[in-house]
PDB file of N, CA and C in Angstrom:
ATOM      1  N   UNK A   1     131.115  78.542 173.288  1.00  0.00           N
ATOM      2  CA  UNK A   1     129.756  78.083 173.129  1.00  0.00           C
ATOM      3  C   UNK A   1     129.054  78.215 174.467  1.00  0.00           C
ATOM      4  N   UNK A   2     127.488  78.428 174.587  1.00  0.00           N
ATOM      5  CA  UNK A   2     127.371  78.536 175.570  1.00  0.00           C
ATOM      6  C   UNK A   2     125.709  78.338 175.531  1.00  0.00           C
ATOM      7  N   UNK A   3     125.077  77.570 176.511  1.00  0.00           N
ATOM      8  CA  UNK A   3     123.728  76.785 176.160  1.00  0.00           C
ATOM      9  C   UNK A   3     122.568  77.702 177.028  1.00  0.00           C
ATOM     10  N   UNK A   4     121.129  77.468 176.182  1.00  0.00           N
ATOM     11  CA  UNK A   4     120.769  78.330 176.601  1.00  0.00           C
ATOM     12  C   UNK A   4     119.070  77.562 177.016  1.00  0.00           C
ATOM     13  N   UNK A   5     118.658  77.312 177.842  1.00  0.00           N
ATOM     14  CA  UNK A   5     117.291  76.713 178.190  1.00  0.00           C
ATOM     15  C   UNK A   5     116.038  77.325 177.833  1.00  0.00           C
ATOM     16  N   UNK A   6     114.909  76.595 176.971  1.00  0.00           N
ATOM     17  CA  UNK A   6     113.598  77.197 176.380  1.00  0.00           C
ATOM     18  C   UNK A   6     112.459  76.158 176.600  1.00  0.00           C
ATOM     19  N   UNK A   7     112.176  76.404 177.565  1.00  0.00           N
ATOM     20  CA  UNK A   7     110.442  75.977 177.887  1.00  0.00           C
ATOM     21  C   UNK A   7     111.460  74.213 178.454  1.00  0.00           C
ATOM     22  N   UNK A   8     112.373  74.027 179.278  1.00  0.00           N
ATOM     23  CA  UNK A   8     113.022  73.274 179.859  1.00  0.00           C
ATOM     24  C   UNK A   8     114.032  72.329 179.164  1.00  0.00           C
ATOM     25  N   UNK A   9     113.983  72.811 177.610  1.00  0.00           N
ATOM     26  CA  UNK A   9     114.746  71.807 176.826  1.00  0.00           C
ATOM     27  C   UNK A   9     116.416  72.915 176.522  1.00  0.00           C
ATOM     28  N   UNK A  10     117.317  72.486 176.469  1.00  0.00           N
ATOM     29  CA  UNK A  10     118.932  72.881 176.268  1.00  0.00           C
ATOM     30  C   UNK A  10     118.614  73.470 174.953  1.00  0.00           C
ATOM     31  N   UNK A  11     119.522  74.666 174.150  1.00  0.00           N
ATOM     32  CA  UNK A  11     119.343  75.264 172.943  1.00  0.00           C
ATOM     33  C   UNK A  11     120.932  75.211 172.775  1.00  0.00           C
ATOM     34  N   UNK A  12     121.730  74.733 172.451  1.00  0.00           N
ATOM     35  CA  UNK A  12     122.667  74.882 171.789  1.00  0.00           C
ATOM     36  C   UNK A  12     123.140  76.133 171.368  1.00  0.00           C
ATOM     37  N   UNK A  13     123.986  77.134 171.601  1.00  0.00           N
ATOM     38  CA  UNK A  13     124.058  78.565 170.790  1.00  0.00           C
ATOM     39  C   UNK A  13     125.558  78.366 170.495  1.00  0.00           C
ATOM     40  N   UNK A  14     126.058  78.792 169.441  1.00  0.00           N
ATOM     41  CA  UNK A  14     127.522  78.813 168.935  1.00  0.00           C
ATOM     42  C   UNK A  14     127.937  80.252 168.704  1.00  0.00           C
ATOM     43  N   UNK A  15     128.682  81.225 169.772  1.00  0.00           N
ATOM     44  CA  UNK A  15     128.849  82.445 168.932  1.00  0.00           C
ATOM     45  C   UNK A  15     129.685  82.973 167.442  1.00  0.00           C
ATOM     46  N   UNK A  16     129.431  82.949 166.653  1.00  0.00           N
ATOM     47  CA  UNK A  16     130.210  83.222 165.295  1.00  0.00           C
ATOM     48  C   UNK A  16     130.790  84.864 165.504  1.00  0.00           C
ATOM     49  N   UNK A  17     132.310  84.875 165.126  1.00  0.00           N
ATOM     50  CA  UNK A  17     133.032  85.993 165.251  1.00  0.00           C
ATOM     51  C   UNK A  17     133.068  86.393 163.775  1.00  0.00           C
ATOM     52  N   UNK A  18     132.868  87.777 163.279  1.00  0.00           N
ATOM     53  CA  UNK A  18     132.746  88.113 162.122  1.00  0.00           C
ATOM     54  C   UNK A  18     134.490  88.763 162.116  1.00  0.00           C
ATOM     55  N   UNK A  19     134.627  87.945 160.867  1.00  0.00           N
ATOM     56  CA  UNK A  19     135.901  88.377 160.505  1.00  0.00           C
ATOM     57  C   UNK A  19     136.674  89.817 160.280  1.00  0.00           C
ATOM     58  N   UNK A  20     137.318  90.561 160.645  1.00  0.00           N
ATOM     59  CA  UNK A  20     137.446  91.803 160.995  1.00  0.00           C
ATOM     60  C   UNK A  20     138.946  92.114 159.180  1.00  0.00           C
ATOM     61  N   UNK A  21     139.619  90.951 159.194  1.00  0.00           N
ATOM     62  CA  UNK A  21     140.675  91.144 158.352  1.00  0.00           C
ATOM     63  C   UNK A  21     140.043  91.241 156.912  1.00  0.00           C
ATOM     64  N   UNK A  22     140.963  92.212 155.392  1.00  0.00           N
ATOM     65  CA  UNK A  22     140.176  92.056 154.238  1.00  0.00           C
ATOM     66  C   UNK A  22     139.948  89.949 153.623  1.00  0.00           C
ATOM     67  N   UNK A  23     140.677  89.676 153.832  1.00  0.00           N
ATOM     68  CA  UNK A  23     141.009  88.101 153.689  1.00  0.00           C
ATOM     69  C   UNK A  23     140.089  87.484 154.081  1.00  0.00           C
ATOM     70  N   UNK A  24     139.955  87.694 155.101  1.00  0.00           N
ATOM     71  CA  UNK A  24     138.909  87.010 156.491  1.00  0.00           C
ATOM     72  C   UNK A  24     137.199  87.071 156.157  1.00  0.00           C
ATOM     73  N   UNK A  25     137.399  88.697 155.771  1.00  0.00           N
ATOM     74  CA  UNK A  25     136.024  89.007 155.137  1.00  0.00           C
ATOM     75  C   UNK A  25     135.521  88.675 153.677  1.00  0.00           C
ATOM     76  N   UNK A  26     136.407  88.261 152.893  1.00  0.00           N
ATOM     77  CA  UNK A  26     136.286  88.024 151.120  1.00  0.00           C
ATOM     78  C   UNK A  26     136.349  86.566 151.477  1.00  0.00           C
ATOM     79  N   UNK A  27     136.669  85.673 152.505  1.00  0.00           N
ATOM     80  CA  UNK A  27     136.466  84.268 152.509  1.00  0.00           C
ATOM     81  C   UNK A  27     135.128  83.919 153.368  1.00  0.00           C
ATOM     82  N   UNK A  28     134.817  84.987 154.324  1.00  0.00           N
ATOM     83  CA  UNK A  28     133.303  84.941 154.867  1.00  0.00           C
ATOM     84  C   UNK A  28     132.583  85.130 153.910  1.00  0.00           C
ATOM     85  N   UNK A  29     132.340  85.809 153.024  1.00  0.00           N
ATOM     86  CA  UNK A  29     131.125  86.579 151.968  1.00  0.00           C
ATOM     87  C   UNK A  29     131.196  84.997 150.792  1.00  0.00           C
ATOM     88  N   UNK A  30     132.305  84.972 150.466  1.00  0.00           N
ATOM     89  CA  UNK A  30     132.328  83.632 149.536  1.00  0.00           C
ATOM     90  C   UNK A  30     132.017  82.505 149.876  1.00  0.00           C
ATOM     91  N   UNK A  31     131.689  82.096 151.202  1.00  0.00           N
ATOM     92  CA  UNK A  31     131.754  80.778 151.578  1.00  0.00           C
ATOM     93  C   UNK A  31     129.953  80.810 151.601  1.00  0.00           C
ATOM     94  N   UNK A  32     129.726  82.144 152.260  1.00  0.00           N
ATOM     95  CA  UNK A  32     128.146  82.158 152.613  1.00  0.00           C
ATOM     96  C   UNK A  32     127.717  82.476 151.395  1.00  0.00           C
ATOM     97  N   UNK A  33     127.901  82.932 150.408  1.00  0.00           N
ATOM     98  CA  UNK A  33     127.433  83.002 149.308  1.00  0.00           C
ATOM     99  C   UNK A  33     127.171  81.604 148.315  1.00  0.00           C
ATOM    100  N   UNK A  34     128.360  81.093 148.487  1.00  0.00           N
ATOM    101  CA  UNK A  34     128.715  79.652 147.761  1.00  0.00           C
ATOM    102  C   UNK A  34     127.891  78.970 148.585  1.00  0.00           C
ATOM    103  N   UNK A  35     127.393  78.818 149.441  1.00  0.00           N
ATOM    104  CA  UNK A  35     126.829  77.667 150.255  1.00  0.00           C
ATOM    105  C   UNK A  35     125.368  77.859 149.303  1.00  0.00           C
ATOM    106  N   UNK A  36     124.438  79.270 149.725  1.00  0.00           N
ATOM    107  CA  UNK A  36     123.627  80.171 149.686  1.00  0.00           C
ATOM    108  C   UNK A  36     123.353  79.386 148.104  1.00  0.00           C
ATOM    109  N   UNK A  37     124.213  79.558 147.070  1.00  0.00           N
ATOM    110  CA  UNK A  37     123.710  79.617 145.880  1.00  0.00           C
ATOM    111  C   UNK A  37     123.491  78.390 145.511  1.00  0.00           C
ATOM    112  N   UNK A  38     124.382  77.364 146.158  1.00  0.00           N
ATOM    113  CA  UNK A  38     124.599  76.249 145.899  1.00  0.00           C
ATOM    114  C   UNK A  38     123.097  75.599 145.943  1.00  0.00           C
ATOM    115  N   UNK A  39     122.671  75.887 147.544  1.00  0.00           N
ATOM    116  CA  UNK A  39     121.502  75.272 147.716  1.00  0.00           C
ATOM    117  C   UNK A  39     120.476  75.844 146.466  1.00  0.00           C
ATOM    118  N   UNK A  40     120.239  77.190 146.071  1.00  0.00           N
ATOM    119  CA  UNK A  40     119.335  77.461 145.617  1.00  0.00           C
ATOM    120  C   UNK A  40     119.119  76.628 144.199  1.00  0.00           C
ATOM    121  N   UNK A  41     120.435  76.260 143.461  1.00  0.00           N
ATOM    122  CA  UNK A  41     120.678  75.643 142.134  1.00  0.00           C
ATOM    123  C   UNK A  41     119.899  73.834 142.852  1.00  0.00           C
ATOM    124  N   UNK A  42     120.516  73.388 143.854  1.00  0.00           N
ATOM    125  CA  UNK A  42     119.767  72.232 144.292  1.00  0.00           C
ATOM    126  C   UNK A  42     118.617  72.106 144.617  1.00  0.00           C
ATOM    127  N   UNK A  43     118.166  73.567 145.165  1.00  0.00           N
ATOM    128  CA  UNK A  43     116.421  73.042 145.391  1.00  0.00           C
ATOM    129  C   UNK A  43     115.805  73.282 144.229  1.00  0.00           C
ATOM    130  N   UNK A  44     116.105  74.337 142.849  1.00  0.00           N
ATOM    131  CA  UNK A  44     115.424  74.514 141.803  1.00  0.00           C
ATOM    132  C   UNK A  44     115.537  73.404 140.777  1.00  0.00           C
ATOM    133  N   UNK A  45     116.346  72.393 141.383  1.00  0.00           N
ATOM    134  CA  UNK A  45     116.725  71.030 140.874  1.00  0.00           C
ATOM    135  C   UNK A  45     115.526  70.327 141.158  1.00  0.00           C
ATOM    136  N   UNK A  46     115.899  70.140 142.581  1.00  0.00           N
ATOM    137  CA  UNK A  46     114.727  69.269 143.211  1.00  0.00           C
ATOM    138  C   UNK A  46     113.394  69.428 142.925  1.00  0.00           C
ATOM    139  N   UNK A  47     112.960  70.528 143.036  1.00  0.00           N
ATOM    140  CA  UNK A  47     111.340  70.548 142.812  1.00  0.00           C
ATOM    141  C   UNK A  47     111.244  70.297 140.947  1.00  0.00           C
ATOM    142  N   UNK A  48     112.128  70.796 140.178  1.00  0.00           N
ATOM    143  CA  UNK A  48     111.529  70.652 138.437  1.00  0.00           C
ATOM    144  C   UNK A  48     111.528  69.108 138.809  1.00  0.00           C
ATOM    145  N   UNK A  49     112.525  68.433 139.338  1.00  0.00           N
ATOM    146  CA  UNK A  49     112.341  66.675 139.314  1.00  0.00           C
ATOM    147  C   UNK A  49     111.306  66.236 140.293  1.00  0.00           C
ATOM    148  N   UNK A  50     110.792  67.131 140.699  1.00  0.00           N
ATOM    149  CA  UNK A  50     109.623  66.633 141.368  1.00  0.00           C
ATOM    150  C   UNK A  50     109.959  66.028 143.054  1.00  0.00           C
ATOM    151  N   UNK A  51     110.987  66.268 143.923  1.00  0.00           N
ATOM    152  CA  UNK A  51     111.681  65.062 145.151  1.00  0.00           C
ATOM    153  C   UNK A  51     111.241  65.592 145.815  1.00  0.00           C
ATOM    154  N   UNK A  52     110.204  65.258 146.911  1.00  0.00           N
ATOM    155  CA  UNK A  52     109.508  66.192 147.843  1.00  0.00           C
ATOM    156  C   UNK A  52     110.659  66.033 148.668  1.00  0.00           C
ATOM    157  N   UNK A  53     111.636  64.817 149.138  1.00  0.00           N
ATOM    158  CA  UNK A  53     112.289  64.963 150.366  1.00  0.00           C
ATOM    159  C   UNK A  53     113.201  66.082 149.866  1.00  0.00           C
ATOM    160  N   UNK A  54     114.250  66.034 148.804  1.00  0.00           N
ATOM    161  CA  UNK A  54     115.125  67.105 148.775  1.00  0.00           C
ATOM    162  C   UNK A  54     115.002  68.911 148.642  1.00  0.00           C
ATOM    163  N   UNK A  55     113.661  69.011 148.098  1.00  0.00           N
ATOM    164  CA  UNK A  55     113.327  70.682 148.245  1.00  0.00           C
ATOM    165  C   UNK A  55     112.581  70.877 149.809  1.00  0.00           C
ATOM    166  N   UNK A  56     112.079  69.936 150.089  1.00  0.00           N
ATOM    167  CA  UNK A  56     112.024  69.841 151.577  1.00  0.00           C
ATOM    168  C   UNK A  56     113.628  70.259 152.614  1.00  0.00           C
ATOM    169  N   UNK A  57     114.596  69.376 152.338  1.00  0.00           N
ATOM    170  CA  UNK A  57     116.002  69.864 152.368  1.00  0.00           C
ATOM    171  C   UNK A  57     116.270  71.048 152.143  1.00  0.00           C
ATOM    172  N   UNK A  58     116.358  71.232 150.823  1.00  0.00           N
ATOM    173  CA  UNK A  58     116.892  72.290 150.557  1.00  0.00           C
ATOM    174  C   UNK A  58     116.089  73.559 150.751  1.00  0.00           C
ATOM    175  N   UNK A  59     115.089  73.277 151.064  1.00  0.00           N
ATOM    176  CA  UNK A  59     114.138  75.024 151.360  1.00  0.00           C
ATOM    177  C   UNK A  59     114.450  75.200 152.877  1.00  0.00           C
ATOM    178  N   UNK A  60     114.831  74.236 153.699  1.00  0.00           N
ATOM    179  CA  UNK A  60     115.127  74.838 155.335  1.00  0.00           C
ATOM    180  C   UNK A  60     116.143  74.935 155.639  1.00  0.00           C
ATOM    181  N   UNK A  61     117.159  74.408 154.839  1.00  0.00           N
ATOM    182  CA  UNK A  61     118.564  74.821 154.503  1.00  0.00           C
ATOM    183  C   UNK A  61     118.832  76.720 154.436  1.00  0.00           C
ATOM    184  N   UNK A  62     117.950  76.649 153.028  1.00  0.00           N
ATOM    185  CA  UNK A  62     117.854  77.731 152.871  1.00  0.00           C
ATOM    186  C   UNK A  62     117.617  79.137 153.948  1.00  0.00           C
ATOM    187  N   UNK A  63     115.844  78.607 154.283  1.00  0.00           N
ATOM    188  CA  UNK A  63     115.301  79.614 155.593  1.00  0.00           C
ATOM    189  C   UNK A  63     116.776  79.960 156.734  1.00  0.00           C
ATOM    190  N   UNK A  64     117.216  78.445 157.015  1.00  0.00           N
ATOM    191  CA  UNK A  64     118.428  78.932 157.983  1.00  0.00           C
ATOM    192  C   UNK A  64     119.062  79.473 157.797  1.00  0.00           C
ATOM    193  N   UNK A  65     119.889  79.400 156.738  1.00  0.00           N
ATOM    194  CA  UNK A  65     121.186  80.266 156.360  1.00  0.00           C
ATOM    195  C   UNK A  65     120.641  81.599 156.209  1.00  0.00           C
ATOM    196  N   UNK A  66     119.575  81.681 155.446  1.00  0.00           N
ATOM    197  CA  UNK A  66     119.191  83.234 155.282  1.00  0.00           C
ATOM    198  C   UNK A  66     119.041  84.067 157.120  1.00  0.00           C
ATOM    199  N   UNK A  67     118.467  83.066 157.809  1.00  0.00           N
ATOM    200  CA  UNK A  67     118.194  83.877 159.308  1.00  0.00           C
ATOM    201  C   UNK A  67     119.215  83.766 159.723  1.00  0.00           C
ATOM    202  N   UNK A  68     120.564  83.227 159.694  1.00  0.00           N
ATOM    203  CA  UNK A  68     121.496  83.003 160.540  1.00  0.00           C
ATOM    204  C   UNK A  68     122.354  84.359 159.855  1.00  0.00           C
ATOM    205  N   UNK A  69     122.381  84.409 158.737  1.00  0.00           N
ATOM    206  CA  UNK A  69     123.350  85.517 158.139  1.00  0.00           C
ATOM    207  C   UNK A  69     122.560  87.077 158.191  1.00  0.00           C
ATOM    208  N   UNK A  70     121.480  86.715 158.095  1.00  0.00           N
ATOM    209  CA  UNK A  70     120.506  88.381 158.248  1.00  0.00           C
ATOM    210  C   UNK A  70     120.964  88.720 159.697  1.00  0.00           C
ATOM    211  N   UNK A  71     120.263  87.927 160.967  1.00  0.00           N
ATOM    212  CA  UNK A  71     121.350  88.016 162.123  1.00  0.00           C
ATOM    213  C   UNK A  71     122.620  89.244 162.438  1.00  0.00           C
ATOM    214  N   UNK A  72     123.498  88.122 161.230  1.00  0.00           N
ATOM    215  CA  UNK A  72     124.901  88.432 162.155  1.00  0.00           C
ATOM    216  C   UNK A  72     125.111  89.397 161.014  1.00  0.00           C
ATOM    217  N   UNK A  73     124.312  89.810 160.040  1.00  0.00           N
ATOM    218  CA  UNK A  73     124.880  91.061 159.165  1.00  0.00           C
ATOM    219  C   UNK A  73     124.217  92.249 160.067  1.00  0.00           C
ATOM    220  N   UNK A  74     122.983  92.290 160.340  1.00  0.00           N
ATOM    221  CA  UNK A  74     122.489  93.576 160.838  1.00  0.00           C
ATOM    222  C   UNK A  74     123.308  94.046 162.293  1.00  0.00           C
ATOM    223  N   UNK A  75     123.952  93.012 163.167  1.00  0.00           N
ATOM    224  CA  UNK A  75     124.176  93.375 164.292  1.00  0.00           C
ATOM    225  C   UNK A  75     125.871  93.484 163.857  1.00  0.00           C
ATOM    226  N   UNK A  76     125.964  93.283 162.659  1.00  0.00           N
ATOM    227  CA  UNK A  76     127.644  94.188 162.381  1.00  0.00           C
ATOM    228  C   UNK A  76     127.317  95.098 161.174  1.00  0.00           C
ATOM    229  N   UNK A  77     126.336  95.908 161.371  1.00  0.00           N
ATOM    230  CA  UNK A  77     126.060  96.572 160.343  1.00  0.00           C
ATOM    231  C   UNK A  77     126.799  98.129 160.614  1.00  0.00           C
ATOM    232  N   UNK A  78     126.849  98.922 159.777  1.00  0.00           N
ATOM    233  CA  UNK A  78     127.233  99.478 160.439  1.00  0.00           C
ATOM    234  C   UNK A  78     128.271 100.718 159.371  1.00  0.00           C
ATOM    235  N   UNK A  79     128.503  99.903 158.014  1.00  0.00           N
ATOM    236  CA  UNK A  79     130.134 100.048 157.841  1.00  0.00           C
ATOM    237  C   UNK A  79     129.984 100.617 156.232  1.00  0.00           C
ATOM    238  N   UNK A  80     130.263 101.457 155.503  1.00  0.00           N
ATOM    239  CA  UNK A  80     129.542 101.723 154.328  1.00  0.00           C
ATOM    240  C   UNK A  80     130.432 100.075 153.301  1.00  0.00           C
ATOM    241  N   UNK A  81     129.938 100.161 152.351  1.00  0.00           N
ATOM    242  CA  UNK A  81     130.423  99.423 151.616  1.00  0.00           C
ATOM    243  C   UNK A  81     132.059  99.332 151.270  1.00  0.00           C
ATOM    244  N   UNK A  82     132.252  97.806 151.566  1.00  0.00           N
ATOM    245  CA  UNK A  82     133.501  96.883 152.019  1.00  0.00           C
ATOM    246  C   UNK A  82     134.043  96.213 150.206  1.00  0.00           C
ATOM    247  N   UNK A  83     134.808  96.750 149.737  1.00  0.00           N
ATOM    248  CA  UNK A  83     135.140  95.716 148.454  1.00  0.00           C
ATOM    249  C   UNK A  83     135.617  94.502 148.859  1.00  0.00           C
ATOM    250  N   UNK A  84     136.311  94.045 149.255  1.00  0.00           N
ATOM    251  CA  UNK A  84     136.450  92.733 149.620  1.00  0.00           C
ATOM    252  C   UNK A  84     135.605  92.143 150.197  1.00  0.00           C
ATOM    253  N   UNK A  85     134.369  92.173 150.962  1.00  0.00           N
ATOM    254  CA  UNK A  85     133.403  91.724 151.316  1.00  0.00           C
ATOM    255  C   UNK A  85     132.193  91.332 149.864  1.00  0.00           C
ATOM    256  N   UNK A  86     132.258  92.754 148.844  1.00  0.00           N
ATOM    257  CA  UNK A  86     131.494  92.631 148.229  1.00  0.00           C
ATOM    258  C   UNK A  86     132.035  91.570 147.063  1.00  0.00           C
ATOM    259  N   UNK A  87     133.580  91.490 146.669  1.00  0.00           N
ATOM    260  CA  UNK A  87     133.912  90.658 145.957  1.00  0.00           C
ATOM    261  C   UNK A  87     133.910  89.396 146.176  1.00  0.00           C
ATOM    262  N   UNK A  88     133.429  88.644 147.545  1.00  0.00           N
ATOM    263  CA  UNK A  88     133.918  87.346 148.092  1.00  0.00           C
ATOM    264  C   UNK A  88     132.127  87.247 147.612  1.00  0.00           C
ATOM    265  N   UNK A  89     131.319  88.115 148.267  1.00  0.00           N
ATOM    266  CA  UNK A  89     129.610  87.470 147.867  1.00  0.00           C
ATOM    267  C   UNK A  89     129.476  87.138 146.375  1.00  0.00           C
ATOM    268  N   UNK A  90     129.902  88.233 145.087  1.00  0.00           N
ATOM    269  CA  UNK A  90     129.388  87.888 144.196  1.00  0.00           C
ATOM    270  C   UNK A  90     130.319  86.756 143.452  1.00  0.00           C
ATOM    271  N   UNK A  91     131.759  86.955 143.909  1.00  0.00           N
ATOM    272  CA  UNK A  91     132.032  85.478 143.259  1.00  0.00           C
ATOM    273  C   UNK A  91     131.687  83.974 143.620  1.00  0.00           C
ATOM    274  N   UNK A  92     131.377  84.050 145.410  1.00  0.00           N
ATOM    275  CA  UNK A  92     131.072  83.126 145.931  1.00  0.00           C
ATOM    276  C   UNK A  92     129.495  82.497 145.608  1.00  0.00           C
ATOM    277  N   UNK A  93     128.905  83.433 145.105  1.00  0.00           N
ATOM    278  CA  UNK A  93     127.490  83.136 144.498  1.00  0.00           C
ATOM    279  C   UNK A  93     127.755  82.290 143.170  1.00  0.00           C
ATOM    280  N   UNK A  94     128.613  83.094 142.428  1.00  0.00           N
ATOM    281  CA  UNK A  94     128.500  82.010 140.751  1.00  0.00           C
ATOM    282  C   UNK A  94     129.123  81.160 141.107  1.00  0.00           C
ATOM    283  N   UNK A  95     130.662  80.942 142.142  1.00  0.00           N
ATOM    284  CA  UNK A  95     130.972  79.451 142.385  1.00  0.00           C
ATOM    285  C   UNK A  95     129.984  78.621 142.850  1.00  0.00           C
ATOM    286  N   UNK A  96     129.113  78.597 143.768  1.00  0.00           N
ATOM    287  CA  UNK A  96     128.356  77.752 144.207  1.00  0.00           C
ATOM    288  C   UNK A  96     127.042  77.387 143.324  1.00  0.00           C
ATOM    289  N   UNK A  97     126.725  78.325 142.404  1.00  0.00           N
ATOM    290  CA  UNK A  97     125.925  77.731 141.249  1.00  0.00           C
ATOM    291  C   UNK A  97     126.356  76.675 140.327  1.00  0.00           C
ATOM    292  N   UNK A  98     127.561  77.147 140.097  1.00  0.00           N
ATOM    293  CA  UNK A  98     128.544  76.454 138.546  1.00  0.00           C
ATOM    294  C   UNK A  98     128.669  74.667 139.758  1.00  0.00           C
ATOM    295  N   UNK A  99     128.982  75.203 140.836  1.00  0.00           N
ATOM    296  CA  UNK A  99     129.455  73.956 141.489  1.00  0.00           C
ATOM    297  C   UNK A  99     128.183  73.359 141.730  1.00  0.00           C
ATOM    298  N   UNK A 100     127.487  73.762 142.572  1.00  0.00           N
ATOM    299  CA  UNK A 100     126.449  72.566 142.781  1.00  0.00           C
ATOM    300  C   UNK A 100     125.401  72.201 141.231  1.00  0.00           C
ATOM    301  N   UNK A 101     125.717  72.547 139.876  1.00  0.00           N
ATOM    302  CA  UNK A 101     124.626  72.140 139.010  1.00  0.00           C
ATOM    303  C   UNK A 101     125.690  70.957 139.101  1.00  0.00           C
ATOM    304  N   UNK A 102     127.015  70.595 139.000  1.00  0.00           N
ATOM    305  CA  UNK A 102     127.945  69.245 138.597  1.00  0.00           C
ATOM    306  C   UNK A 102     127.272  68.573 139.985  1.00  0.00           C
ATOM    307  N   UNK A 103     127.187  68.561 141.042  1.00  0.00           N
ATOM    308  CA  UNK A 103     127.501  68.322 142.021  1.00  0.00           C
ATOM    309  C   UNK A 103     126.105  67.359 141.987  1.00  0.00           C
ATOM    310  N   UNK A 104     124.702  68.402 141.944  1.00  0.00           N
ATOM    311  CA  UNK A 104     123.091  67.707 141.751  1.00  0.00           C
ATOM    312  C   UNK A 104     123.463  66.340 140.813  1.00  0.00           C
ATOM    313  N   UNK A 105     124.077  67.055 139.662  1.00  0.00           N
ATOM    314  CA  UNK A 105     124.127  66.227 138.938  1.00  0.00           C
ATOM    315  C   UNK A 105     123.918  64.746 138.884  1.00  0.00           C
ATOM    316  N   UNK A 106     125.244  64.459 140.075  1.00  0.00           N
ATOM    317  CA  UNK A 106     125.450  63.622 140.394  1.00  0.00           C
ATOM    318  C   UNK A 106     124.385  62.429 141.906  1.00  0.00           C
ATOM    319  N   UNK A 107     123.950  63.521 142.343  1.00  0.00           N
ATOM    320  CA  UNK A 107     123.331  63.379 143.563  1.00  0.00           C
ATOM    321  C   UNK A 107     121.823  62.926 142.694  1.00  0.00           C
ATOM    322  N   UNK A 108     121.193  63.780 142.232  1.00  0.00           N
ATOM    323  CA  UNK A 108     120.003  63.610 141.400  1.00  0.00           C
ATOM    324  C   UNK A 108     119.288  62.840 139.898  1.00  0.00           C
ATOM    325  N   UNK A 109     121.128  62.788 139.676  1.00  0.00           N
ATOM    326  CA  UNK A 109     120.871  61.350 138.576  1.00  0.00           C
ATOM    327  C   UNK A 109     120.742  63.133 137.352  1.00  0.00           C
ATOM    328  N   UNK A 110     120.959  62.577 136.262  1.00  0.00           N
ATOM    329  CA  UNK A 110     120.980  63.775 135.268  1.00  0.00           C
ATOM    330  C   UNK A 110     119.864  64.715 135.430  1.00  0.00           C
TER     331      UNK A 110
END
């Protein structure tokens, strides 16, 4: 880790190592996917119920993950298409849907 100063205040930076192994990469794509979808099933929750605080949540949730992964995909770009990369995104997408509608569920009251 290593900190980085902006207009006199500390920035926190964490470098993330992109997984190089097929394993490594089908559990990166699934995790960011599952996170990714998860939120999206929670904020399309939040706003039909109307919760300004939680689509508030969940929409900068969102913005981040999307800039943090656009990031670190373009600057390992590079590589033609990876099956194990591509199998960890699209399953990791329907897990994190199927999971977070139980999950709101509970958080958001039915």
């Amino acid at each position: 880790m290593y900190v980085r100063v902006v207009h006199g205040h500390p920035i926190h930076e964490v470098e993330v190592k992109f997984p190089t192994s097929n394993v490594g990469r089908f559990f990166f794509y699934f995790l960011v996917q599952f996170i990714s979808y998860g939120l999206i099933v929670a904020n399309g929750r939040a706003y039909v119920q109307g919760s300004y605080v939680w689509t508030g949540i969940t929409d900068s949730l969102i913005a981040l993950l999307n800039y943090v992964v656009l990031r670190k995909i373009m600057k390992d770009a590079g590589e033609d298409l990876h099956g194990p990369s591509l199998a960890g995104y699209v399953l990791g997408g329907t897990s994190g849907s199927l999971v977070f509608i139980w999950l709101t569920k509970l958080v958001y009251g039915a």
